[in-house]
N, C-alpha and C. Protein backbone atom coordinates (compact mmCIF):
# COMPACT_ATOMS: atom_id res chain seq x y z
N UNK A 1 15.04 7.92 -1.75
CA UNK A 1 14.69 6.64 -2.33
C UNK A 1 13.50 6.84 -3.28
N UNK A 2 13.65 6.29 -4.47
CA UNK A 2 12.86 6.60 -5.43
C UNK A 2 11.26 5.24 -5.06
N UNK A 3 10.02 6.05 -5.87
CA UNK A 3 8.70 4.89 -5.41
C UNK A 3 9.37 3.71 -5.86
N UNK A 4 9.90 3.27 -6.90
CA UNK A 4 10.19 2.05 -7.64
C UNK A 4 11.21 1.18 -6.29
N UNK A 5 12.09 1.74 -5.59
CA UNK A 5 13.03 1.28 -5.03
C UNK A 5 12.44 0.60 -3.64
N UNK A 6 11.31 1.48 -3.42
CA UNK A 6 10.49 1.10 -2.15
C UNK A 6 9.33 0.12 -2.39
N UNK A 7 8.66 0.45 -3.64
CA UNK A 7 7.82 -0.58 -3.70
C UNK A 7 8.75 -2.07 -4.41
N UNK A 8 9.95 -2.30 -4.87
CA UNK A 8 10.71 -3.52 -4.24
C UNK A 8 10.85 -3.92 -3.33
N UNK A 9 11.49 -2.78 -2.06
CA UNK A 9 11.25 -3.33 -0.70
C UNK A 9 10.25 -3.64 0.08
N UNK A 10 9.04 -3.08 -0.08
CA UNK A 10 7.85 -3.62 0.19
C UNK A 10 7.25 -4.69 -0.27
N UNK A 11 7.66 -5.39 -1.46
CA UNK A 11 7.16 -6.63 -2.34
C UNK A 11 7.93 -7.37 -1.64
N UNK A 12 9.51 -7.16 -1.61
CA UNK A 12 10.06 -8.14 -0.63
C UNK A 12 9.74 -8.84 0.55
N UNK A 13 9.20 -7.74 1.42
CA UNK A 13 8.71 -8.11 2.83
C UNK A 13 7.60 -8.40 2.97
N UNK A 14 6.57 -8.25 2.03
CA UNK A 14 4.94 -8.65 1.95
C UNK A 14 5.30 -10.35 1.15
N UNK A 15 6.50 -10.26 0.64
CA UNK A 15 6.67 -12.12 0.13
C UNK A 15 7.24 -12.80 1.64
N UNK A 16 8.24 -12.30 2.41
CA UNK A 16 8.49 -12.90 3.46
C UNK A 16 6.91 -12.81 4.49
N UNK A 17 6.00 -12.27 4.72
CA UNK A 17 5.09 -12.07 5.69
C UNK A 17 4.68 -13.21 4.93
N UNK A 18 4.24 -13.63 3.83
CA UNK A 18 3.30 -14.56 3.24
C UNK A 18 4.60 -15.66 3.79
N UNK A 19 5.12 -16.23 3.23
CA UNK A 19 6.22 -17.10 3.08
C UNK A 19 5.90 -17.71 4.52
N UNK A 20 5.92 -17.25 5.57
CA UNK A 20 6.30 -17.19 6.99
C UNK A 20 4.69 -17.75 7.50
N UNK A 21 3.49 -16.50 7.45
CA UNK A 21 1.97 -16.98 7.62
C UNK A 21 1.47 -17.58 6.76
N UNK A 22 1.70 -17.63 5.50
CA UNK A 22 0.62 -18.34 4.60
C UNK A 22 -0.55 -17.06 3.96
N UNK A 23 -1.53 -17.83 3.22
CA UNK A 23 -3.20 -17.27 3.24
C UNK A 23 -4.05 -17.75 4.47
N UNK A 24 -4.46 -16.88 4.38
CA UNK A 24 -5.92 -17.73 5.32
C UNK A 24 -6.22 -16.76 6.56
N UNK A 25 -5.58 -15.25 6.90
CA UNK A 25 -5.38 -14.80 7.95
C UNK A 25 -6.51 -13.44 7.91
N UNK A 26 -6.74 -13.15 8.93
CA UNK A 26 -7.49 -11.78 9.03
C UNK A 26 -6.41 -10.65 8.24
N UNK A 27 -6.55 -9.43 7.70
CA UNK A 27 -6.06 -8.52 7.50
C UNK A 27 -5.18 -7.79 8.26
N UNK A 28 -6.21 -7.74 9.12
CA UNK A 28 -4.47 -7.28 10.49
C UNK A 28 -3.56 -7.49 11.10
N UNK A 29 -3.74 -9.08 10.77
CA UNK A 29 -2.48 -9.60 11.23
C UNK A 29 -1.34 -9.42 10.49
N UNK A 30 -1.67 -9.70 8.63
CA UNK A 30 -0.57 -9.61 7.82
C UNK A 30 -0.27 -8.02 8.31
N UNK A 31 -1.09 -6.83 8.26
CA UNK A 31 -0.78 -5.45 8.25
C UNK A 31 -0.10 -5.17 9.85
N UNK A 32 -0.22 -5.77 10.78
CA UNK A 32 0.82 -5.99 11.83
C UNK A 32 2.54 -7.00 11.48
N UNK A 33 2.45 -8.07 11.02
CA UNK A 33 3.52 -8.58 10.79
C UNK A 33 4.44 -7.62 9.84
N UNK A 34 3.43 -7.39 8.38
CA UNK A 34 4.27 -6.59 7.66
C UNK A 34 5.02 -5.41 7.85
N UNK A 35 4.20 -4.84 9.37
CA UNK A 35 5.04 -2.96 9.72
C UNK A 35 6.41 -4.21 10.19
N UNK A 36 5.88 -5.07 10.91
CA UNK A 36 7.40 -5.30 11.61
C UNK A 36 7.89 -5.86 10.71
N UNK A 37 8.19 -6.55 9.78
CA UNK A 37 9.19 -6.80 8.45
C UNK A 37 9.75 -5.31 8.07
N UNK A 38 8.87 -3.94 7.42
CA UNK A 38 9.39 -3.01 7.08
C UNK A 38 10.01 -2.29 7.88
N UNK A 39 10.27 -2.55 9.69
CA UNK A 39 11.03 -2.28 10.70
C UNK A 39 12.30 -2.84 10.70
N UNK A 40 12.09 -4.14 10.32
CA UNK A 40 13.69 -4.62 10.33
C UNK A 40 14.48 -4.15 9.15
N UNK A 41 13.48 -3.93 7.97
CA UNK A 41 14.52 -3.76 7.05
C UNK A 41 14.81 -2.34 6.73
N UNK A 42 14.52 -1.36 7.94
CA UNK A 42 14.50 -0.18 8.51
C UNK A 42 13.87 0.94 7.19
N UNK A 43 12.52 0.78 6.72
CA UNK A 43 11.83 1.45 6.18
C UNK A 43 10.92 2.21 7.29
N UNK A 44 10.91 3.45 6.30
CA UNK A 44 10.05 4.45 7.55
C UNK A 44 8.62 4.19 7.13
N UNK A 45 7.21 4.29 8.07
CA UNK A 45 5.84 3.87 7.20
C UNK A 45 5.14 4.26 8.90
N UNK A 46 4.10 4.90 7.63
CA UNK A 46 2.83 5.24 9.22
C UNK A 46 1.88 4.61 8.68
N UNK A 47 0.93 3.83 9.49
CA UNK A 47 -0.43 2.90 9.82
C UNK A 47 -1.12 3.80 9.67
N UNK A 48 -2.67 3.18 9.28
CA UNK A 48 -2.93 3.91 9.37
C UNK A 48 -3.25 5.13 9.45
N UNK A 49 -2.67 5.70 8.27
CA UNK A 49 -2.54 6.73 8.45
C UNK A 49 -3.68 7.95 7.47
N UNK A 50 -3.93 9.04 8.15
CA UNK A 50 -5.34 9.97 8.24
C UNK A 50 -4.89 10.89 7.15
N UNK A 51 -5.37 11.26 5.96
CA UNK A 51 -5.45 12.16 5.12
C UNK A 51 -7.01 13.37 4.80
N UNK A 52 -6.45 14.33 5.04
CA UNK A 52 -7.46 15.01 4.89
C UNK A 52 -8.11 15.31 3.29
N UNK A 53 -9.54 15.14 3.01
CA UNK A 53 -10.28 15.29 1.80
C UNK A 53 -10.64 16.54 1.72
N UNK A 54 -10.40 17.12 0.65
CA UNK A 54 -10.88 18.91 0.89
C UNK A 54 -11.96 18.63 -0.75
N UNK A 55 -13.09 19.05 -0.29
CA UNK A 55 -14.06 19.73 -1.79
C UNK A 55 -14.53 20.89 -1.95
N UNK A 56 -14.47 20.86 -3.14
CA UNK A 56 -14.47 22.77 -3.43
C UNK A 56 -14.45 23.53 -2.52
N UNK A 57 -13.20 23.73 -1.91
CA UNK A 57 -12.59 24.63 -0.93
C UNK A 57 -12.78 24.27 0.23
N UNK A 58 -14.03 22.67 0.77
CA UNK A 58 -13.92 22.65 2.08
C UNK A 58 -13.51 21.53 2.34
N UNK A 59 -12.68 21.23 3.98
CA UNK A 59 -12.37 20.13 4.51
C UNK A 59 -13.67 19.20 5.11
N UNK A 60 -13.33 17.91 4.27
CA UNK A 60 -14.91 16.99 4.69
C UNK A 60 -14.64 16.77 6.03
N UNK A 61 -15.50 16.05 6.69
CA UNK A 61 -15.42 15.83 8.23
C UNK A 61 -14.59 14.39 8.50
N UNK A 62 -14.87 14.02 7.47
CA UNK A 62 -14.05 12.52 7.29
C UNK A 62 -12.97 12.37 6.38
N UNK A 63 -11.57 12.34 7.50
CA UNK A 63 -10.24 12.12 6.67
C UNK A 63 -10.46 10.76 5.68
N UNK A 64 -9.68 10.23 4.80
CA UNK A 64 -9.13 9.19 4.19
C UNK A 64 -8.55 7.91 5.36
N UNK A 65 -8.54 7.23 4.98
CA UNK A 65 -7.39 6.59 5.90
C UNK A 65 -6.44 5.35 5.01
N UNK A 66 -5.07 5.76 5.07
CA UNK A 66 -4.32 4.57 4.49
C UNK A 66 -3.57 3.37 5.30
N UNK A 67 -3.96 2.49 4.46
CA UNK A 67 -3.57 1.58 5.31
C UNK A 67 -1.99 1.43 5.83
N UNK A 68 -1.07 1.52 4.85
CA UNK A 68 0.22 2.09 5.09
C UNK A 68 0.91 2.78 4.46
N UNK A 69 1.28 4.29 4.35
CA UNK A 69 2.55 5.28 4.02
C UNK A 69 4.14 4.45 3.99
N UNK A 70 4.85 4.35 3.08
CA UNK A 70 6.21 4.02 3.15
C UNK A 70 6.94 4.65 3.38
N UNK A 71 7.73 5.52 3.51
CA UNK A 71 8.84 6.84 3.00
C UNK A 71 8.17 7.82 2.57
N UNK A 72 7.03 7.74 3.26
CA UNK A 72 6.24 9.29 2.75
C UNK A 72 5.76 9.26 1.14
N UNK A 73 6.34 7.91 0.42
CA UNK A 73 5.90 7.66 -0.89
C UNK A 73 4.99 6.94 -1.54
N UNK A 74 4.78 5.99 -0.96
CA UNK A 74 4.40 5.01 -1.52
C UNK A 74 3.01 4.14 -0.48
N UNK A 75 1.44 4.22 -1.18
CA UNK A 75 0.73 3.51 -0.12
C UNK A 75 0.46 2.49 -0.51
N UNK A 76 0.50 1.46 0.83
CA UNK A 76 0.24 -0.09 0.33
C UNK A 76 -1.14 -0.18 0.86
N UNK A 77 -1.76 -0.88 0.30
CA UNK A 77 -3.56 -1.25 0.57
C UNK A 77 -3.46 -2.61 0.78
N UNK A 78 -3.66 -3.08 1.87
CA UNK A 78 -3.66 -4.53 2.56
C UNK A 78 -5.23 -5.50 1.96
N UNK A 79 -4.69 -6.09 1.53
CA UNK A 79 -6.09 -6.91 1.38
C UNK A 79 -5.75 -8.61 2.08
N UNK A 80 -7.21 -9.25 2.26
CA UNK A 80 -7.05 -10.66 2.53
C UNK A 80 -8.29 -10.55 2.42
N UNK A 81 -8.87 -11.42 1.01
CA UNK A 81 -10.36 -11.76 0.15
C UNK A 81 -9.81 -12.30 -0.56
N UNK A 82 -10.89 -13.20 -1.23
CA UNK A 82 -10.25 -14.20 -2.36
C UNK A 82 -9.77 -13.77 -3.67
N UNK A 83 -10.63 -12.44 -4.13
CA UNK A 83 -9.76 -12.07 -5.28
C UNK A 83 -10.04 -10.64 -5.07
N UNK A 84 -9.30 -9.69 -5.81
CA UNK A 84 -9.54 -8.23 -5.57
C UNK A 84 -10.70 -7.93 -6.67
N UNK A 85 -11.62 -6.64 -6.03
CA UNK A 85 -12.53 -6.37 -7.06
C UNK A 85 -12.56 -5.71 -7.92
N UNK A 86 -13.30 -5.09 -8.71
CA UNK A 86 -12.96 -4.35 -9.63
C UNK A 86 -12.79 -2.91 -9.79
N UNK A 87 -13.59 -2.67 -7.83
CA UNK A 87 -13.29 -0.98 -7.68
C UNK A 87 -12.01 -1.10 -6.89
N UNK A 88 -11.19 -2.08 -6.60
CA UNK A 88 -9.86 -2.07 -5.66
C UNK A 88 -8.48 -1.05 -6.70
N UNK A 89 -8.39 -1.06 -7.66
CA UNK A 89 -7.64 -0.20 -8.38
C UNK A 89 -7.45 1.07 -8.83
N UNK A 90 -9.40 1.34 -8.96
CA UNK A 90 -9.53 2.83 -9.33
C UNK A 90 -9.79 3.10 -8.12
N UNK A 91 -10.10 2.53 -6.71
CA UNK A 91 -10.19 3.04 -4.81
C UNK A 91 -8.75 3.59 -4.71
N UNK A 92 -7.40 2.76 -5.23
CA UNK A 92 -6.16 3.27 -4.52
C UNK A 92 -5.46 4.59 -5.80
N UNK A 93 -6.03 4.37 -6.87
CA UNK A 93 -5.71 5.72 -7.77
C UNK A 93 -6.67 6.67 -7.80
N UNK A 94 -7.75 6.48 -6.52
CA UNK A 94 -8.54 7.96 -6.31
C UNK A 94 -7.35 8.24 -4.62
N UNK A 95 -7.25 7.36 -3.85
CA UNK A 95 -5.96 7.61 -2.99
C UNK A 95 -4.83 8.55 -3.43
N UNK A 96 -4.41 7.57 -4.28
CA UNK A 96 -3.31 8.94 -4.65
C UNK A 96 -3.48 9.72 -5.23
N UNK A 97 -4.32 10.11 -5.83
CA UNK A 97 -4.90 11.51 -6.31
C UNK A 97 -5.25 12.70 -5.09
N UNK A 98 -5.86 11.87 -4.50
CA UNK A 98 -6.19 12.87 -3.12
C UNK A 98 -4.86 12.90 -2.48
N UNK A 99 -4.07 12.20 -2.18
CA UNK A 99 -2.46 12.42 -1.91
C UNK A 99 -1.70 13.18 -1.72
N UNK A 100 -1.87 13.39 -3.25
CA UNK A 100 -0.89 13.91 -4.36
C UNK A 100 0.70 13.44 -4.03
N UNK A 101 0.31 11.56 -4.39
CA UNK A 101 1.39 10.61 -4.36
C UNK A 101 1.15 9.68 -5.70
N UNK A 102 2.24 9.03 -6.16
CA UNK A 102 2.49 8.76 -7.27
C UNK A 102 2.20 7.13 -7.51
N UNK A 103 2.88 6.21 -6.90
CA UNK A 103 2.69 4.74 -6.80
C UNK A 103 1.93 4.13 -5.36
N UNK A 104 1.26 3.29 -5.82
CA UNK A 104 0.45 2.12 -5.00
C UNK A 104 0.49 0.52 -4.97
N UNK A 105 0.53 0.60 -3.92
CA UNK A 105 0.55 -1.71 -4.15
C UNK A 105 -0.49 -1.91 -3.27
N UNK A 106 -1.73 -2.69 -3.91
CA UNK A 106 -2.51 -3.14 -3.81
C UNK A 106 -1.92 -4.34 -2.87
N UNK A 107 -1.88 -5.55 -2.18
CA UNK A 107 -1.54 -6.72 -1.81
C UNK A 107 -2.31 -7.34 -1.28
N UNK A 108 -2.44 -8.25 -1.89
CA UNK A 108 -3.78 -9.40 -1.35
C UNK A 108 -3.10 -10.68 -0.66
N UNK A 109 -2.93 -10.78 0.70
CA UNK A 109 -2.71 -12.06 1.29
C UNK A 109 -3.36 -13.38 1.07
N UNK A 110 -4.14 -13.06 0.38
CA UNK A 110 -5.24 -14.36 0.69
C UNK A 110 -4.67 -15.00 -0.64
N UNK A 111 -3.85 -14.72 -1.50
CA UNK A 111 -3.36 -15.39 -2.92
C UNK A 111 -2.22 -16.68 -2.56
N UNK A 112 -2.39 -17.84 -2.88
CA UNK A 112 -1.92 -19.05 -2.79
C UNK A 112 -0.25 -18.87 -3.10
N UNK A 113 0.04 -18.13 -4.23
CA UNK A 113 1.32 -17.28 -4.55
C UNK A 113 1.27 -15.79 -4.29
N UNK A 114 1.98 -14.98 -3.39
CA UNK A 114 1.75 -13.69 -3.07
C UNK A 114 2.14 -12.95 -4.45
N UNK A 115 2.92 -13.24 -5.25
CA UNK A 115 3.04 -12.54 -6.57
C UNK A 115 2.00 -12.28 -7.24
N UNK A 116 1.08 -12.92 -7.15
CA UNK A 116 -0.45 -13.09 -8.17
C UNK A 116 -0.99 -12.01 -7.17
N UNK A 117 -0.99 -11.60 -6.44
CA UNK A 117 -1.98 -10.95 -5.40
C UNK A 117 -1.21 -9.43 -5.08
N UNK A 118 -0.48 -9.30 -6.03
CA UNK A 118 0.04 -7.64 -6.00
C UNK A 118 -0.05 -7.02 -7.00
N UNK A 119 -1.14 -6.09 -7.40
CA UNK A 119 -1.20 -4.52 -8.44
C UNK A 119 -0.42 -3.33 -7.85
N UNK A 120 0.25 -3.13 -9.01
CA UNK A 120 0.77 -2.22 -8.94
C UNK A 120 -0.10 -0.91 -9.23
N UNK A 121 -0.20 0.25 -9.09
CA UNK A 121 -1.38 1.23 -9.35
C UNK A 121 -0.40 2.44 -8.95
N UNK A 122 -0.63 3.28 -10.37
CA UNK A 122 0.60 4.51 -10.61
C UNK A 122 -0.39 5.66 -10.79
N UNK A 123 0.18 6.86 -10.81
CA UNK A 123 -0.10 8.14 -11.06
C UNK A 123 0.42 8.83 -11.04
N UNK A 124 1.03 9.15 -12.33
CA UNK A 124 2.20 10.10 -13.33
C UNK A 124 3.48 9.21 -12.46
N UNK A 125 3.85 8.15 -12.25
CA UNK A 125 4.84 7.94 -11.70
C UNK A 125 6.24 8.09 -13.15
N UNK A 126 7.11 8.55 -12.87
CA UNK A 126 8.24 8.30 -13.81
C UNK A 126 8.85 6.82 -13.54
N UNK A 127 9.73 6.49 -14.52
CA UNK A 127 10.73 5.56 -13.97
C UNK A 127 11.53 5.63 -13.70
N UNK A 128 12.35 6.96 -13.77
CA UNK A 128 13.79 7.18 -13.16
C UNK A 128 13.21 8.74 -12.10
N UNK A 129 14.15 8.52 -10.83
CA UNK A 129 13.79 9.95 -9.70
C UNK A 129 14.28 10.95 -10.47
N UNK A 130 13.75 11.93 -10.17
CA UNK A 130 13.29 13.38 -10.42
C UNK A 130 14.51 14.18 -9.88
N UNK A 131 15.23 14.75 -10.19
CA UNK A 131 16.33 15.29 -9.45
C UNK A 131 15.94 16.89 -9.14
């Protein structure tokens, strides 16, 4: 499954989590509801999940942590604040740089329309998969 194909299915199910709760919620709740939306619609995705930072040749003591892995492709960064800031874009394209993963969705619950409250955030992504 190509990033483009997953981050549809993830926009999908981050519009049903909103649709269903609304704004107004702590962060973990949407980032709990949403694993179980990407369960039913049988996407694979780890929480939380620990990336190791290496600088000039050494491993820091403190992994990364993402908020959610999709298919091993694609990380979503959960937000619920009133608007995203201005380091929220270049935070998830220093993510995938340290990665070495290609697409990101920012998603902000707290947006009145969940469409307004999703960046997309790429690095070298193509638009058609790589064969």
């Amino acid at each position: 499954m190509h990033e483009n194909e997953i981050s549809e299915a993830v926009i999908g199910a981050a519009i049903e989590v909103h649709r269903h709760l609304g704004p107004g919620l702590l962060e973990s709740v949407y980032e709990q509801a949403l694993c179980h939306e990407l369960h039913l619609r049988s996407l694979n995705f780890k929480r939380q999940q620990s990336v190791p930072i290496s600088y000039k040749g050494i491993k820091l003591a403190t992994d990364l942590r993402l908020d959610l892995l999709v298919e091993e492709k694609v990380i979503v960064d959960l937000k619920a604040k009133e608007q995203l800031s201005l380091i929220d874009k270049p935070q998830l394209l220093t993510y995938l740089r340290l990665s070495d993963l290609r697409l990101g969705l920012i998603i902000n619950f707290h947006s009145a329309v969940l469409k307004s409250g999703i960046a997309r955030v790429v690095n070298n992504l193509s638009a058609e998969p790589s064969v």
